[in-house]
Protein backbone atom coordinates (compact mmCIF):
# COMPACT_ATOMS: atom_id res chain seq x y z
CA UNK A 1 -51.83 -11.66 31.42
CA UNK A 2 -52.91 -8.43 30.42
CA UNK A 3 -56.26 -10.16 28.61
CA UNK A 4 -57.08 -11.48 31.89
CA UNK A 5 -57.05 -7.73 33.97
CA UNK A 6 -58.73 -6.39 31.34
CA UNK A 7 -61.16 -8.56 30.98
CA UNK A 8 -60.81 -10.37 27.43
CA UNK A 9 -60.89 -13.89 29.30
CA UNK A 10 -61.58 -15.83 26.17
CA UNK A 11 -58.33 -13.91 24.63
CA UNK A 12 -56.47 -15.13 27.67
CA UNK A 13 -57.10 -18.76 27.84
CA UNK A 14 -56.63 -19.11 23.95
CA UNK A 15 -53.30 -17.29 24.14
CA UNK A 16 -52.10 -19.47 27.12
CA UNK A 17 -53.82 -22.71 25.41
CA UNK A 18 -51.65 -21.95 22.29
CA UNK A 19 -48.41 -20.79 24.28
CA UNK A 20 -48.49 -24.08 26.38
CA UNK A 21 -49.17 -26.24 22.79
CA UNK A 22 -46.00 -24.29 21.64
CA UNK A 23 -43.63 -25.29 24.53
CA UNK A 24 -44.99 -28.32 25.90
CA UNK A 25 -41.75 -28.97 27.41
CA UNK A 26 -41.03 -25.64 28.49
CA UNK A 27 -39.75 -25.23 32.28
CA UNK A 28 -41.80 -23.54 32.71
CA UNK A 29 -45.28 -24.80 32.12
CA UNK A 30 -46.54 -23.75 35.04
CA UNK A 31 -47.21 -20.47 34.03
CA UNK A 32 -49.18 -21.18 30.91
CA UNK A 33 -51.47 -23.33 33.80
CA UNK A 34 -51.65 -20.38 35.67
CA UNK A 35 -52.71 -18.62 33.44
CA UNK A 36 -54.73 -20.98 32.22
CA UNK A 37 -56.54 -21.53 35.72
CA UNK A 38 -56.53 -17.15 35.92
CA UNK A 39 -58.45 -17.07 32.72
CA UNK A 40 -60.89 -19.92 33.83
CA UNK A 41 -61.69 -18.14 36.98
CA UNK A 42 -62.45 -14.99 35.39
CA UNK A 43 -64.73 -17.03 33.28
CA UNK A 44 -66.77 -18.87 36.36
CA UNK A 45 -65.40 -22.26 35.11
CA UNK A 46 -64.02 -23.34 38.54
CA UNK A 47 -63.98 -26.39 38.35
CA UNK A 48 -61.87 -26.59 35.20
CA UNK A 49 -59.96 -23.81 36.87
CA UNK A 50 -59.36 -25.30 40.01
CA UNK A 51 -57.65 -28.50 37.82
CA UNK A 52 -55.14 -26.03 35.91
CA UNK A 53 -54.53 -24.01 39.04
CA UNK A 54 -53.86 -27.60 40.88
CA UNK A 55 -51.00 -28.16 38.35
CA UNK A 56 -49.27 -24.82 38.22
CA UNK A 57 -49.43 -25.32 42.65
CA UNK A 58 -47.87 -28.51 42.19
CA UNK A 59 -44.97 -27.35 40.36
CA UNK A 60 -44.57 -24.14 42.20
CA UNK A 61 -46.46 -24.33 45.47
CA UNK A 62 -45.50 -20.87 46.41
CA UNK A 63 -47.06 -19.13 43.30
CA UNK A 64 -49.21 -16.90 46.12
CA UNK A 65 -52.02 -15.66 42.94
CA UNK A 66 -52.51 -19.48 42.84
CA UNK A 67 -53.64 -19.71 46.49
CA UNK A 68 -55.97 -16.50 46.11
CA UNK A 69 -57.51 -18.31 42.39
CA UNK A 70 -57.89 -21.04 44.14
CA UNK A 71 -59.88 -19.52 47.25
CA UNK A 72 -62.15 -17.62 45.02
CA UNK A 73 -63.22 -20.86 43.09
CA UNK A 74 -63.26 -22.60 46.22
CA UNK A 75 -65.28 -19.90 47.25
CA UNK A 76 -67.98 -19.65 44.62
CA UNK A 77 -68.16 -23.64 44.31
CA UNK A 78 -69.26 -23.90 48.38
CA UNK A 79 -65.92 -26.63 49.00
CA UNK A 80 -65.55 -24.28 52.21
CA UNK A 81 -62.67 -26.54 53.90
CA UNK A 82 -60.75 -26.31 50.29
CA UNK A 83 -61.30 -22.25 50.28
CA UNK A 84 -60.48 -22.27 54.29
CA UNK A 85 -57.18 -23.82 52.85
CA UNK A 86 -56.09 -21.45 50.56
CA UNK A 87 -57.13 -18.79 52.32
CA UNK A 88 -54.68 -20.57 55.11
CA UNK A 89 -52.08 -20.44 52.53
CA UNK A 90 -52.58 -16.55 51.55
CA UNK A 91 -52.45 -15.66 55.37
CA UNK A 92 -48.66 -17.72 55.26
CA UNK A 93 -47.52 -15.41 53.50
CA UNK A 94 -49.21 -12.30 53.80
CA UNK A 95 -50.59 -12.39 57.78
CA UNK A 96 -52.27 -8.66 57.27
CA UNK A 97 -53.94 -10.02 53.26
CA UNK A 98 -57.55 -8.65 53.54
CA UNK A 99 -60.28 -8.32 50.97
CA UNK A 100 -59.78 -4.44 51.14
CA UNK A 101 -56.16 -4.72 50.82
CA UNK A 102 -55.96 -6.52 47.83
CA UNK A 103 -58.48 -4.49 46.27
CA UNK A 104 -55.33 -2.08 46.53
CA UNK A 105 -52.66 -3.99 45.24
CA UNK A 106 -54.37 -6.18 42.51
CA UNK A 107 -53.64 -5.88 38.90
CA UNK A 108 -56.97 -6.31 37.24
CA UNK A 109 -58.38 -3.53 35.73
CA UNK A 110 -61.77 -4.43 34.67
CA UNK A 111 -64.35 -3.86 37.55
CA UNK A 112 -66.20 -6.44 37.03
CA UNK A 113 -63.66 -8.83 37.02
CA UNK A 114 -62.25 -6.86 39.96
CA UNK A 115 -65.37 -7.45 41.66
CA UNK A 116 -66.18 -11.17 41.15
CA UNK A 117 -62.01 -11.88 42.56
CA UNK A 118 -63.02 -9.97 45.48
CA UNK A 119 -66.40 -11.10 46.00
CA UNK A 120 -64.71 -14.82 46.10
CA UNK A 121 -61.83 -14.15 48.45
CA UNK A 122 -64.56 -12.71 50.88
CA UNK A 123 -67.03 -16.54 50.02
CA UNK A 124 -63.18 -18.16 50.87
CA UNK A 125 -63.34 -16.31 54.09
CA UNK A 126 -60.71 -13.82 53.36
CA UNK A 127 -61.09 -11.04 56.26
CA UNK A 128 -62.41 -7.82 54.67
């Protein structure tokens, strides 16, 4: 995880490629998808990302950095009603989640990284 807030996304998705090739039956899979779909976002593949993040969801649907990956692809890629979902999904849990307020509490620590995320939660319709 810490390639992806810093910014090494190619790092990232090889590490969770190779971590998921080593435990392929693992319990927990998920994560490696999650990361997976993290690193992929970072990268601007969202469609590919929006496929890995799609698994990890559907074996832990209340993974809430799933639902805010998923928004910011959405987000980027124009499927408005898809972002308008997660977004739906990030407000479940958190009702006072705003752009701004993440900003706070995320863990990635490259800017520009940083900035793309936040730039896509606001596309998703995140409130700022």
């Amino acid at each position: 995880w810490m390639h992806c807030w810093k910014g090494d996304h190619s790092s990232a998705l090889d590490s969770f490629l190779r971590a998921k090739r080593l435990s392929p039956l693992d319990s927990l899979t998920w994560c490696f998808d999650a990361g997976v779909g993290s690193a992929l976002t970072n990268m601007r593949r969202y469609n590919d990302a929006l496929d890995a993040l799609g698994r990890a969801l559907r074996a832990n649907p209340d993974w809430k950095a799933g639902h805010r990956s998923v928004a910011v692809c959405a987000g980027y890629l124009g499927a408005l009603e898809e972002a308008r979902r997660a977004v739906a999904q990030i407000l479940v849990s958190d009702p006072t989640m705003t752009v701004s307020k993440w900003r706070r509490l995320c863990p990635i620590q490259d800017p520009e990284t940083l900035e793309h995320f936040l730039e896509g939660l606001s596309l998703a319709g995140l409130p700022e």
